[in-house]
N, C-alpha and C. Protein backbone atom coordinates (compact mmCIF):
# COMPACT_ATOMS: atom_id res chain seq x y z
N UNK A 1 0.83 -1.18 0.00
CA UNK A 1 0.00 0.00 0.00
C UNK A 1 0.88 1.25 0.00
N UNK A 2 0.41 2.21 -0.54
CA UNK A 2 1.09 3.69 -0.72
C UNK A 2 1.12 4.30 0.27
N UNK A 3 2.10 5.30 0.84
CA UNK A 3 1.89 5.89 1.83
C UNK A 3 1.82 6.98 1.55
N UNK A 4 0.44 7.54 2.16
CA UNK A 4 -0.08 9.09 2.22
C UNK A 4 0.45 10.14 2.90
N UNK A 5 0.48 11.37 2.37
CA UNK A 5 1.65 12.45 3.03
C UNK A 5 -0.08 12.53 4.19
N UNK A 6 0.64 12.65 5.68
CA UNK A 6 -0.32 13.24 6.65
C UNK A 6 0.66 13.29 7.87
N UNK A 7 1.33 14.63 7.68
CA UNK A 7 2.37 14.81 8.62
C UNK A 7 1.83 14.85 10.45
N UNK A 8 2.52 15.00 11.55
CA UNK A 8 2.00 14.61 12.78
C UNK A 8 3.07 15.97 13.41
N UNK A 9 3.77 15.94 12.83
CA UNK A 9 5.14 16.90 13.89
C UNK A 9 6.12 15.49 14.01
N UNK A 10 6.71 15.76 14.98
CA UNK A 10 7.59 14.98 15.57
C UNK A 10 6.96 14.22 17.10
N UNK A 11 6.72 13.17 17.26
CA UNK A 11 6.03 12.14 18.31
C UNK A 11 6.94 11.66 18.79
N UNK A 12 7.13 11.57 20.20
CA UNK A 12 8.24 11.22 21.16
C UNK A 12 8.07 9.55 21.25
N UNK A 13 9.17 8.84 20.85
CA UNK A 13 8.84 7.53 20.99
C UNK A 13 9.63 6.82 22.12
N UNK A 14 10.39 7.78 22.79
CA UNK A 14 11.88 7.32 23.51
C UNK A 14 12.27 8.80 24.11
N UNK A 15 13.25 7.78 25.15
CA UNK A 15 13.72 9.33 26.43
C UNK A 15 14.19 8.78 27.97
N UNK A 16 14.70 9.33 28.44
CA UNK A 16 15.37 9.13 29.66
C UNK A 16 14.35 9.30 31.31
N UNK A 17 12.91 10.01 30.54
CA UNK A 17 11.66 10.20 31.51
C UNK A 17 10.84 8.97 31.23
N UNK A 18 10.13 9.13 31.34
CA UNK A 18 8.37 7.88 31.23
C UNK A 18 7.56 8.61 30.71
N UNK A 19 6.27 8.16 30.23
CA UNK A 19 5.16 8.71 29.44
C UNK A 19 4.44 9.19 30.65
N UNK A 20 3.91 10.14 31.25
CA UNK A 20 3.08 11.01 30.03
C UNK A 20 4.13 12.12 29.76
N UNK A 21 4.83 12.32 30.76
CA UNK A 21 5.70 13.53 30.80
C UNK A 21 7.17 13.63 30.37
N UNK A 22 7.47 12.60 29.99
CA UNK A 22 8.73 12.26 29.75
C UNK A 22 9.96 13.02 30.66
N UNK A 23 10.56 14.18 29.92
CA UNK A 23 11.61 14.54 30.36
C UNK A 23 11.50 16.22 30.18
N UNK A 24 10.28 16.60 29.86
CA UNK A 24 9.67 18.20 29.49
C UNK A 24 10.42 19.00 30.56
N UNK A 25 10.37 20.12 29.86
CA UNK A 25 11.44 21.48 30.39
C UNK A 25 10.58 22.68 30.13
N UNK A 26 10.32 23.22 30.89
CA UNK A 26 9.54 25.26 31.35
C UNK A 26 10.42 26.13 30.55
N UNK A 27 10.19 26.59 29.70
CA UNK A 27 10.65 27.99 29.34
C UNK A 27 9.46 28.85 28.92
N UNK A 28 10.31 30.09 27.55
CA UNK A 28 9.21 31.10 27.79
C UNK A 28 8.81 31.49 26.52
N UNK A 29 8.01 32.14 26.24
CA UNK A 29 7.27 32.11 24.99
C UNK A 29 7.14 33.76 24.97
N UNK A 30 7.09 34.68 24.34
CA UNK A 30 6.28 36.45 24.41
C UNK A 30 5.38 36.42 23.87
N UNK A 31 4.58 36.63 24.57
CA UNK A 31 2.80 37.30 24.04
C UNK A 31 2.28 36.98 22.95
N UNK A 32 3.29 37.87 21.90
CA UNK A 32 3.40 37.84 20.68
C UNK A 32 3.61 36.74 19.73
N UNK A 33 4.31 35.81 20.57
CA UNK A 33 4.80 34.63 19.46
C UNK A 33 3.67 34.02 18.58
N UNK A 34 4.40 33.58 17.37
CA UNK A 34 3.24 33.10 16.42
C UNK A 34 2.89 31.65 17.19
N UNK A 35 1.75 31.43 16.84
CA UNK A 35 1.14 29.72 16.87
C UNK A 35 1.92 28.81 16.83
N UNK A 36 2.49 27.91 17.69
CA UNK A 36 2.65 26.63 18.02
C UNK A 36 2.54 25.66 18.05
N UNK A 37 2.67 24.86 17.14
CA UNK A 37 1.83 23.07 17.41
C UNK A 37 2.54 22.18 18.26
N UNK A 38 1.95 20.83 18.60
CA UNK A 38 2.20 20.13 19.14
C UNK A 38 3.15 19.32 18.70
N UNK A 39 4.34 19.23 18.71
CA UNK A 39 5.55 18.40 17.90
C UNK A 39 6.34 19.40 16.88
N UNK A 40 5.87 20.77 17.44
CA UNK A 40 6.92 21.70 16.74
C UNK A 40 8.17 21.99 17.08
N UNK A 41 9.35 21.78 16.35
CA UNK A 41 10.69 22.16 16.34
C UNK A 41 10.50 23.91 17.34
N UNK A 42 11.17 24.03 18.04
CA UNK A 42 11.42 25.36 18.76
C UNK A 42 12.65 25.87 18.24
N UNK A 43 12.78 27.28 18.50
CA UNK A 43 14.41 27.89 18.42
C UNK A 43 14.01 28.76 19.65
N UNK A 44 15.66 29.16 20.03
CA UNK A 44 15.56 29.98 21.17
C UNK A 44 16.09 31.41 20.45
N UNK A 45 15.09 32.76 20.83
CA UNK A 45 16.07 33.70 20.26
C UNK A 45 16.76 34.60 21.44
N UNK A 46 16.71 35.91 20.54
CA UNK A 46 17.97 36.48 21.16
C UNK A 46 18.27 36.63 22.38
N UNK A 47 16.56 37.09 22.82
CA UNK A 47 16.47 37.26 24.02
C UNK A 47 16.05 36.26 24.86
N UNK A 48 16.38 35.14 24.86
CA UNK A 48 16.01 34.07 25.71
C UNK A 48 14.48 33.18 25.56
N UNK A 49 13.68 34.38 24.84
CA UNK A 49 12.44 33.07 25.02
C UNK A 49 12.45 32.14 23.58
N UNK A 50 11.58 31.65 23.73
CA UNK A 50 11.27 30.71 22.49
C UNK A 50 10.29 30.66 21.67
N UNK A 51 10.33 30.13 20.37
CA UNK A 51 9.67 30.85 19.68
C UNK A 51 9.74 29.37 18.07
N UNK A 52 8.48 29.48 17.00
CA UNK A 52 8.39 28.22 16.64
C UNK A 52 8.48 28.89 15.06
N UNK A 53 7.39 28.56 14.16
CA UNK A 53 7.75 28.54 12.62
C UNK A 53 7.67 29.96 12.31
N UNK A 54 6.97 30.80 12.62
CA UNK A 54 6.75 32.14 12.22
C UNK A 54 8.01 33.20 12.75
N UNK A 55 7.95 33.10 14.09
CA UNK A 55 8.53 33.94 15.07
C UNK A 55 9.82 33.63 15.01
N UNK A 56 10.35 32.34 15.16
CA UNK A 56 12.03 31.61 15.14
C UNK A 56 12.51 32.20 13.85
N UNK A 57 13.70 31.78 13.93
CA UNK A 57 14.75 31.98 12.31
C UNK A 57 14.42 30.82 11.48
N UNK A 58 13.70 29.74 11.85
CA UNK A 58 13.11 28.85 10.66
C UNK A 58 14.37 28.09 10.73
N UNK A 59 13.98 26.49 9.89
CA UNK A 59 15.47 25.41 9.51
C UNK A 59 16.08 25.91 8.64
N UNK A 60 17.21 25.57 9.25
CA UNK A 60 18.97 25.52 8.55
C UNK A 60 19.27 27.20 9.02
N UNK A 61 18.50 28.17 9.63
CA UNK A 61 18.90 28.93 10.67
C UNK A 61 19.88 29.08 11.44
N UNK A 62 19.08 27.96 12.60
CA UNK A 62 20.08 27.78 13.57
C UNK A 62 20.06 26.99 14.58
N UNK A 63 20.43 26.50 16.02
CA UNK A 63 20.66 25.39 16.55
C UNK A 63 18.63 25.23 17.01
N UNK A 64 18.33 23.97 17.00
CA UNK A 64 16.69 23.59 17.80
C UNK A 64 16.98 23.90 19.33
N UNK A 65 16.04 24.50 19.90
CA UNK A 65 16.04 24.60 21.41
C UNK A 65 15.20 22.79 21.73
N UNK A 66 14.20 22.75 21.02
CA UNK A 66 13.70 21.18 21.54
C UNK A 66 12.56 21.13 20.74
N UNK A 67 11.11 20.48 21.49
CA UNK A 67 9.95 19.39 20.46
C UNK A 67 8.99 20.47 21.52
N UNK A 68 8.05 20.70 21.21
CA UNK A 68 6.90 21.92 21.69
C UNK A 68 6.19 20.53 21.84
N UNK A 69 5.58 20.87 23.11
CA UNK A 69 4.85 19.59 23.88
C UNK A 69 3.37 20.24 24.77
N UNK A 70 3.52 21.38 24.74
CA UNK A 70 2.31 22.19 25.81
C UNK A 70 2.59 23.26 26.16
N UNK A 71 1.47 23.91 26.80
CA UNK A 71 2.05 25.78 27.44
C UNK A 71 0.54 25.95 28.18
N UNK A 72 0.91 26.56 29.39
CA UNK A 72 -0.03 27.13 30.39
C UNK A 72 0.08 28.34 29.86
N UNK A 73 -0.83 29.84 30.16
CA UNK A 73 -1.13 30.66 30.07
C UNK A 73 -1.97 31.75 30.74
N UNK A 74 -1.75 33.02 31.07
CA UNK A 74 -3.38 33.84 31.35
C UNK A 74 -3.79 34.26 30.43
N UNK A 75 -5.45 33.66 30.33
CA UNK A 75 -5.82 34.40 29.25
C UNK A 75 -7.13 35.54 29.23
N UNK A 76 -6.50 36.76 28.16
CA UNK A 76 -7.33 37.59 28.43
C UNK A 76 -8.99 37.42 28.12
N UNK A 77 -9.51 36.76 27.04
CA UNK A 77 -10.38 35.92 26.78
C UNK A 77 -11.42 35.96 27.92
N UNK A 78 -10.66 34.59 28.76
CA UNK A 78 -11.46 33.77 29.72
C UNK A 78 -11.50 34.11 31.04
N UNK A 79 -9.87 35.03 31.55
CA UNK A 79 -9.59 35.66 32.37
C UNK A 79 -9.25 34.33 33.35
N UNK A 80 -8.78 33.62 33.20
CA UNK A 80 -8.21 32.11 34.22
C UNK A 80 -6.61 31.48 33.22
N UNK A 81 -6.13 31.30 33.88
CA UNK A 81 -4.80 30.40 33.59
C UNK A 81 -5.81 28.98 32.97
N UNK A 82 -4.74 29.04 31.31
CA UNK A 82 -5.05 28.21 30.41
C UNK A 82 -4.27 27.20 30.06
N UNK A 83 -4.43 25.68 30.43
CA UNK A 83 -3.07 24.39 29.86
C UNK A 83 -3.63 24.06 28.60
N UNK A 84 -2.43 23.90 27.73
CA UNK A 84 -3.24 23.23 26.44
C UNK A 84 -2.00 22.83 25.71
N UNK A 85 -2.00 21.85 25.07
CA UNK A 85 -0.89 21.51 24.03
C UNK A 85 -1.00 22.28 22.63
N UNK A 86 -1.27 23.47 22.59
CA UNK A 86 -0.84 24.19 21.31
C UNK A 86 -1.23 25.52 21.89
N UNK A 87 -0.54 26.17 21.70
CA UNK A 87 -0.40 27.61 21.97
C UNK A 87 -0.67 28.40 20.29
N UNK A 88 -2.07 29.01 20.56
CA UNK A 88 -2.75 29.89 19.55
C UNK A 88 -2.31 31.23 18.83
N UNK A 89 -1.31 31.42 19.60
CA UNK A 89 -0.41 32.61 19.39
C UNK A 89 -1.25 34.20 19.45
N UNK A 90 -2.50 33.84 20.57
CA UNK A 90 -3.22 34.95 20.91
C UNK A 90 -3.69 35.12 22.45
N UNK A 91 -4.18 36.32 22.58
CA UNK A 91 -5.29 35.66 24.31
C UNK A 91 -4.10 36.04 25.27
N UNK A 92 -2.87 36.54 25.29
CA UNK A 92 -2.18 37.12 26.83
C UNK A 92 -1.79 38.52 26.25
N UNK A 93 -1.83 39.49 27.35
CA UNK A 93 -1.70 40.62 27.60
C UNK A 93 -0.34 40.88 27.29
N UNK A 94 0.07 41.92 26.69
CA UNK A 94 1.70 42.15 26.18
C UNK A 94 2.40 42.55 27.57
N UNK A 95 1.75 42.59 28.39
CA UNK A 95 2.55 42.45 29.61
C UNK A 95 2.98 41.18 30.28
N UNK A 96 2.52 40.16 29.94
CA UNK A 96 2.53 38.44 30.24
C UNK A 96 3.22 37.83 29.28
N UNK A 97 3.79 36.96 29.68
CA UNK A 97 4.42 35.96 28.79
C UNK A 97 3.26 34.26 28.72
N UNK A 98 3.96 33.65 27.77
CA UNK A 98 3.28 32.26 28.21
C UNK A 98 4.27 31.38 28.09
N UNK A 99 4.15 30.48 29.35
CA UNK A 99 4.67 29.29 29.74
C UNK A 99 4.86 28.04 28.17
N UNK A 100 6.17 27.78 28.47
CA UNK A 100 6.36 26.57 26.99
C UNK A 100 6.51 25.38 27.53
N UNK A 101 6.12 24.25 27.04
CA UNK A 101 6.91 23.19 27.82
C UNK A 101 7.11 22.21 26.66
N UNK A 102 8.60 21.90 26.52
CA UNK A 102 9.39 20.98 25.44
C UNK A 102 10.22 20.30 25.69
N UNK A 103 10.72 19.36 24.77
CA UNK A 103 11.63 18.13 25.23
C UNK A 103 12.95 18.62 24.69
N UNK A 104 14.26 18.71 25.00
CA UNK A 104 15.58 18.52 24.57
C UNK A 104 16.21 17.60 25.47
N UNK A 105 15.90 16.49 25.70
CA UNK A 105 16.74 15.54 26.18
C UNK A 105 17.93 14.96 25.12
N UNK A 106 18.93 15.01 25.05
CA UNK A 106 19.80 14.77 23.83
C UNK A 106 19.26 13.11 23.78
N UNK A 107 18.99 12.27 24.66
CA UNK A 107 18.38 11.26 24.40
C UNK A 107 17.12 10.91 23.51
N UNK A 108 16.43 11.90 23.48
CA UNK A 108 14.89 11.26 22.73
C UNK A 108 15.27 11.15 21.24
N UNK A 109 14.02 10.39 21.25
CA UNK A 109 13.43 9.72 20.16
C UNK A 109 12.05 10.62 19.46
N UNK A 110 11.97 10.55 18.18
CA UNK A 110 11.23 10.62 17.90
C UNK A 110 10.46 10.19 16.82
N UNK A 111 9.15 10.27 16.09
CA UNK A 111 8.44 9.52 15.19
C UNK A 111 8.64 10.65 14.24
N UNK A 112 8.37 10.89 13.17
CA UNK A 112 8.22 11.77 11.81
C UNK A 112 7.67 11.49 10.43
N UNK A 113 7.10 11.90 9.50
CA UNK A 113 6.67 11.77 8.39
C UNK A 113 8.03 12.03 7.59
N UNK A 114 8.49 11.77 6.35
CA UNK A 114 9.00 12.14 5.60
C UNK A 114 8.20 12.82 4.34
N UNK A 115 8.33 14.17 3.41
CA UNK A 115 7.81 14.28 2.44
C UNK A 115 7.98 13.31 1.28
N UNK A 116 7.88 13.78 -0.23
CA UNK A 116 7.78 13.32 -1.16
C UNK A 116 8.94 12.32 -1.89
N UNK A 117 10.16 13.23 -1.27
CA UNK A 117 11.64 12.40 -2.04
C UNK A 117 11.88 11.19 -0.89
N UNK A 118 10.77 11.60 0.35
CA UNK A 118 10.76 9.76 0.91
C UNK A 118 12.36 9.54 1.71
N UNK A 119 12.21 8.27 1.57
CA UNK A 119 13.44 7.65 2.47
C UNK A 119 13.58 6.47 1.83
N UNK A 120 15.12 5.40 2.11
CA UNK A 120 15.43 4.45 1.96
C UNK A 120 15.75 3.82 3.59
N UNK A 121 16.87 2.89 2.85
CA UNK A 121 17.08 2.23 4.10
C UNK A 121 18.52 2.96 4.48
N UNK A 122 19.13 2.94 3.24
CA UNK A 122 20.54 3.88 2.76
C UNK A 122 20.28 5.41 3.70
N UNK A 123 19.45 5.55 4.13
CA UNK A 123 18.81 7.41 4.78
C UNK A 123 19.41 6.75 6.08
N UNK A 124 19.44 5.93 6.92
CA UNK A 124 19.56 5.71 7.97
C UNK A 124 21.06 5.42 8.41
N UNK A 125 21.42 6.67 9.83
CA UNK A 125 22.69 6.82 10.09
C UNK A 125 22.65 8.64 9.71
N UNK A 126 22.38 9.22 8.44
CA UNK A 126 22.47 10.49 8.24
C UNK A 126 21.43 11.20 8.55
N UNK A 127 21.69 12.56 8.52
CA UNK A 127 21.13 13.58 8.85
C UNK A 127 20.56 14.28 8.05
N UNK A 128 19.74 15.12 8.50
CA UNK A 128 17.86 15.49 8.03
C UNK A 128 17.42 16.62 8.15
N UNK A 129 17.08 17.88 7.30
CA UNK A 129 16.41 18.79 7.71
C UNK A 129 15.02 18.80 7.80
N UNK A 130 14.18 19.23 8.86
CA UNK A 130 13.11 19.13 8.62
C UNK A 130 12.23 20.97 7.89
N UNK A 131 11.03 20.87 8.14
CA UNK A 131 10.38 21.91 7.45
C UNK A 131 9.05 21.66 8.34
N UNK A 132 8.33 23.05 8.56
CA UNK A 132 7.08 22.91 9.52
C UNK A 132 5.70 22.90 8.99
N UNK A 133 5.44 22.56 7.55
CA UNK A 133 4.18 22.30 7.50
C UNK A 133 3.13 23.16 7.78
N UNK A 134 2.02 22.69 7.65
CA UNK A 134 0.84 23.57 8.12
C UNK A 134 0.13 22.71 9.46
N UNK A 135 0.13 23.51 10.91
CA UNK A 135 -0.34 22.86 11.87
C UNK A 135 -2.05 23.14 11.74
N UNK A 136 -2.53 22.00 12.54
CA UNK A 136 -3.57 21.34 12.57
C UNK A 136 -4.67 22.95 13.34
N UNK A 137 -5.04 23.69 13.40
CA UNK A 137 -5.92 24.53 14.28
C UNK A 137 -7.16 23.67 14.77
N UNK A 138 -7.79 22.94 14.11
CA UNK A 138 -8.91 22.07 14.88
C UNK A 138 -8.32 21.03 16.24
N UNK A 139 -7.17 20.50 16.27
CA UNK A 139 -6.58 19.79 17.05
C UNK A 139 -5.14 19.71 17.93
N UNK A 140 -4.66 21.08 17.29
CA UNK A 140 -3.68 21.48 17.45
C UNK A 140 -2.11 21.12 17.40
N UNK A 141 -2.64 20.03 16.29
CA UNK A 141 -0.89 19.18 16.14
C UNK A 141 -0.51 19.56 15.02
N UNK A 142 0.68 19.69 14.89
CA UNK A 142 1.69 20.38 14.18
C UNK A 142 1.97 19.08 12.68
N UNK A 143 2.25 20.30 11.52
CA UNK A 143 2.55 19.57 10.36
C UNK A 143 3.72 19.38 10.17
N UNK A 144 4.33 19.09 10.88
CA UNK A 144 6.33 19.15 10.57
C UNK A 144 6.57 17.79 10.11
N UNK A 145 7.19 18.32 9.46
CA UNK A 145 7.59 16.51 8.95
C UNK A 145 9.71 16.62 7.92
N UNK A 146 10.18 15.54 8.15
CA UNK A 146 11.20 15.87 7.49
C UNK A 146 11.23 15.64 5.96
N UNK A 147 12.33 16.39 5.14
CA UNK A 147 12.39 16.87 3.79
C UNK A 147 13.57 15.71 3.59
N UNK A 148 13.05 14.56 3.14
CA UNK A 148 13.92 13.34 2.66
C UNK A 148 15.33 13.69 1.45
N UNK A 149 14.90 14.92 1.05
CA UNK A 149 16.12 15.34 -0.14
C UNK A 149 17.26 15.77 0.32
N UNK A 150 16.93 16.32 2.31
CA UNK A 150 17.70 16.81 2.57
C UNK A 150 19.14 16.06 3.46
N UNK A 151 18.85 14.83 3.39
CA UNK A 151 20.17 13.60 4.02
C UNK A 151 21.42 14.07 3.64
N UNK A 152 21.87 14.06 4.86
CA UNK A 152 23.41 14.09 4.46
C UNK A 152 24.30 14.11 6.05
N UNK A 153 25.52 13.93 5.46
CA UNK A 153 26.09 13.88 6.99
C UNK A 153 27.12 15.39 7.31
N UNK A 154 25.69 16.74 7.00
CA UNK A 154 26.22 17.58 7.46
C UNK A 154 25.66 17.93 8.71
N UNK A 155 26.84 18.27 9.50
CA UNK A 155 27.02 18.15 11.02
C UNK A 155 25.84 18.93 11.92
N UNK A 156 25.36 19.83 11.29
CA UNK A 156 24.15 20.99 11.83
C UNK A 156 23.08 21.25 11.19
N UNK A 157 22.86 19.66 10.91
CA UNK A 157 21.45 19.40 10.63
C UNK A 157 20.43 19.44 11.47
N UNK A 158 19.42 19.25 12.04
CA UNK A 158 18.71 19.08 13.22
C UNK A 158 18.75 18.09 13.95
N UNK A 159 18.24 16.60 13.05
CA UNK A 159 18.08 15.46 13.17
C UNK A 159 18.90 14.34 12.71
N UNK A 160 18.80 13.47 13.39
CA UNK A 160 19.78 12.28 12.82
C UNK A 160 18.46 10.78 12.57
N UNK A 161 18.17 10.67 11.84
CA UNK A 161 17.69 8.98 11.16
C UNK A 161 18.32 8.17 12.05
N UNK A 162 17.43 7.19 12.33
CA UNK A 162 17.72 6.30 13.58
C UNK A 162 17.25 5.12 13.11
N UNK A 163 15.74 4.96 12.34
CA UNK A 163 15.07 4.03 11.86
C UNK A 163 14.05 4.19 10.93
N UNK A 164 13.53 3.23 9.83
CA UNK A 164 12.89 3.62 9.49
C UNK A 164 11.63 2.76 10.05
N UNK A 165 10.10 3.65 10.11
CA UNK A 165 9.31 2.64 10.42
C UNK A 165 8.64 1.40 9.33
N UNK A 166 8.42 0.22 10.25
CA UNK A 166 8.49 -0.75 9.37
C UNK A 166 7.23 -1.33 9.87
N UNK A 167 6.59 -1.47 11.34
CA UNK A 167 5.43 -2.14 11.65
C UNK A 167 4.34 -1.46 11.97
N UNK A 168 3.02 -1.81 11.98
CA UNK A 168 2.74 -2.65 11.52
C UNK A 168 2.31 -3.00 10.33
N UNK A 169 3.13 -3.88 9.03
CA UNK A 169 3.44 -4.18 7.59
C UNK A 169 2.01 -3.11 7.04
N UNK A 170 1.98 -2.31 5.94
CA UNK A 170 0.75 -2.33 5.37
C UNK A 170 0.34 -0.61 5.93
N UNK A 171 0.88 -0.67 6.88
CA UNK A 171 0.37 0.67 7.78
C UNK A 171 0.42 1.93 7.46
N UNK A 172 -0.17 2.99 7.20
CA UNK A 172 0.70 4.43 6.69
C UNK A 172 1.61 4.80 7.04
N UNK A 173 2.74 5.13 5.93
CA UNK A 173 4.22 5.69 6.49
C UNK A 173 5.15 4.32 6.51
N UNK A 174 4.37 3.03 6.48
CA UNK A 174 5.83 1.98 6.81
C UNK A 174 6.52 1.50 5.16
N UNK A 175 6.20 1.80 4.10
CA UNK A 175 6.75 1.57 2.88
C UNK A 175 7.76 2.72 2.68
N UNK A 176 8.74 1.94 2.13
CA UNK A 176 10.37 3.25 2.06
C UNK A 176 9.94 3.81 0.71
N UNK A 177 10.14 4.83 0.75
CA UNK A 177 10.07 6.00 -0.53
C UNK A 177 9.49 7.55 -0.15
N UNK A 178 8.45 7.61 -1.01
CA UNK A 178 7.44 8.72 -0.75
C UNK A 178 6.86 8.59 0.96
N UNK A 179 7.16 9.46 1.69
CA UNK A 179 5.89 9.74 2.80
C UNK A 179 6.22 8.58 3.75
N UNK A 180 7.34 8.50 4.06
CA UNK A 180 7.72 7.28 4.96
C UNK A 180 8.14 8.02 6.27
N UNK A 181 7.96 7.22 6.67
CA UNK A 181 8.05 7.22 8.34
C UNK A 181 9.30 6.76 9.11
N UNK A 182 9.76 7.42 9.68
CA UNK A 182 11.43 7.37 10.55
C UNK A 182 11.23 7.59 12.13
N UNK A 183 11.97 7.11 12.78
CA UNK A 183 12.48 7.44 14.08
C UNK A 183 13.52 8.24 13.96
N UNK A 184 13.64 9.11 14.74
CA UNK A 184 14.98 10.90 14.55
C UNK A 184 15.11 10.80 15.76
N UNK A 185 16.51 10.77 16.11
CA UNK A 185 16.75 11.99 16.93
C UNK A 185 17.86 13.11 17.05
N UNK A 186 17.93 13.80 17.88
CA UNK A 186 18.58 15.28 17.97
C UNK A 186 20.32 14.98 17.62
N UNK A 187 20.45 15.60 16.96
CA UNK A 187 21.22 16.10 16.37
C UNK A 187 22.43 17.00 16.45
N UNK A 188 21.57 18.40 16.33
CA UNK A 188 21.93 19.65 16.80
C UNK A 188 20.77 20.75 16.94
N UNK A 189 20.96 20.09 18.71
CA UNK A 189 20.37 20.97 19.16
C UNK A 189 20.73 20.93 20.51
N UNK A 190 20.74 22.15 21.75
CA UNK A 190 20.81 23.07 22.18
C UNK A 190 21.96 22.17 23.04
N UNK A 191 21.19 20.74 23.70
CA UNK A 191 21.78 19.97 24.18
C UNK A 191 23.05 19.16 23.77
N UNK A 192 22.76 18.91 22.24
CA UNK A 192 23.56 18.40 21.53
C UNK A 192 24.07 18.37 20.48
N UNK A 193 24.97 17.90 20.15
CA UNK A 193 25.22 18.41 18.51
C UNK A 193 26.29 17.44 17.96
N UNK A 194 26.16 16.77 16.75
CA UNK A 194 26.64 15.36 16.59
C UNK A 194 27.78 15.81 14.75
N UNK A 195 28.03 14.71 14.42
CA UNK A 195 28.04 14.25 13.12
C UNK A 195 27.28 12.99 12.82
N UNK A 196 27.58 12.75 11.35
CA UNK A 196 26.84 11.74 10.89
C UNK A 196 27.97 10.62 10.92
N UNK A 197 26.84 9.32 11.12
CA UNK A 197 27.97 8.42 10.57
C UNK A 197 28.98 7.93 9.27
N UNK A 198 27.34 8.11 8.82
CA UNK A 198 27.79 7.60 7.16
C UNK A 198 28.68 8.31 6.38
């Protein structure tokens, strides 16, 4: 069976924490920041907070701060502190910040879509840029998925290919080519920063 492009973000499959919370880390977000999905690549800027596809310097930029996992908030709206795994990039007072919470464990794992130029088996060992897609607003998960053209074993890539997915046979994403499915992890980012093998 073919596998259909239906990107997810990046899905934590592995880590040095346990599910539900794994190994998540508090930082900070400004008012202002654009919209957020759930499995979005972060960057940190100048001034310390963080910030995702709009607001960041975007891939091949510069180093990932981590994987956007949730964010508390006050919101002007509802007028009560708000938890939610996607931050709307509206609703706090330019005097407030909002709470981020993301993974950079140099350990994790993660799940990913590949686009169109796909993957082999040959992809695995090198390194990957990804690209952020269009996130989900009805559900709030993020379209990120990695750009299969972009393999190589240059050193400040984001991600490193770990695996490709293979079970269960038949499944979306487990056929190598177009729209395949990998296990990644970090690369270079904030925590860490590697070469490739291959």
């Amino acid at each position: 069976m073919a596998n259909t492009f239906a990107p997810f973000g990046f899905q934590q499959r592995s880590g040095t924490g346990s599910s539900p919370t794994y190994e998540q880390i508090e930082g900070t977000g400004d008012y202002n920041t654009a919209a957020i999905f759930f499995g979005d690549p972060l960057f940190r800027l100048s001034d310390g907070t963080l910030a995702g596809a709009t607001t960041g310097p975007g891939p091949g930029t510069g180093v990932i701060a981590g994987i956007f996992v949730g964010c508390h908030y006050l919101s002007q709206s509802q007028g009560r502190t708000v938890w939610n795994h996607y931050w709307p990039g509206t609703d706090v007072a330019s005097t407030n910040s909002v709470t981020l919470y993301y993974i950079n464990d140099p350990n994790a794992q993660f799940l990913v879509q590949s686009d169109a130029t796909g993957l082999t088996a040959a992809s695995v060992g090198l390194n990957v840029q990804f690209a952020y897609g269009t996130g989900n607003t009805a559900n709030g998960i993020s379209g990120a998925y990695i750009t299969g053209g972009s393999t190589a074993t240059t050193a400040t890539l984001p991600f490193r290919i770990v695996s490709l997915l293979t079970a269960p046979p038949g499944a979306n994403g487990t056929a190598t080519g177009a729209f395949a499915q990998a296990v990644v992890a970090f690369n270079n980012v904030e925590t860490k920063s590697l070469t490739a093998q291959n």
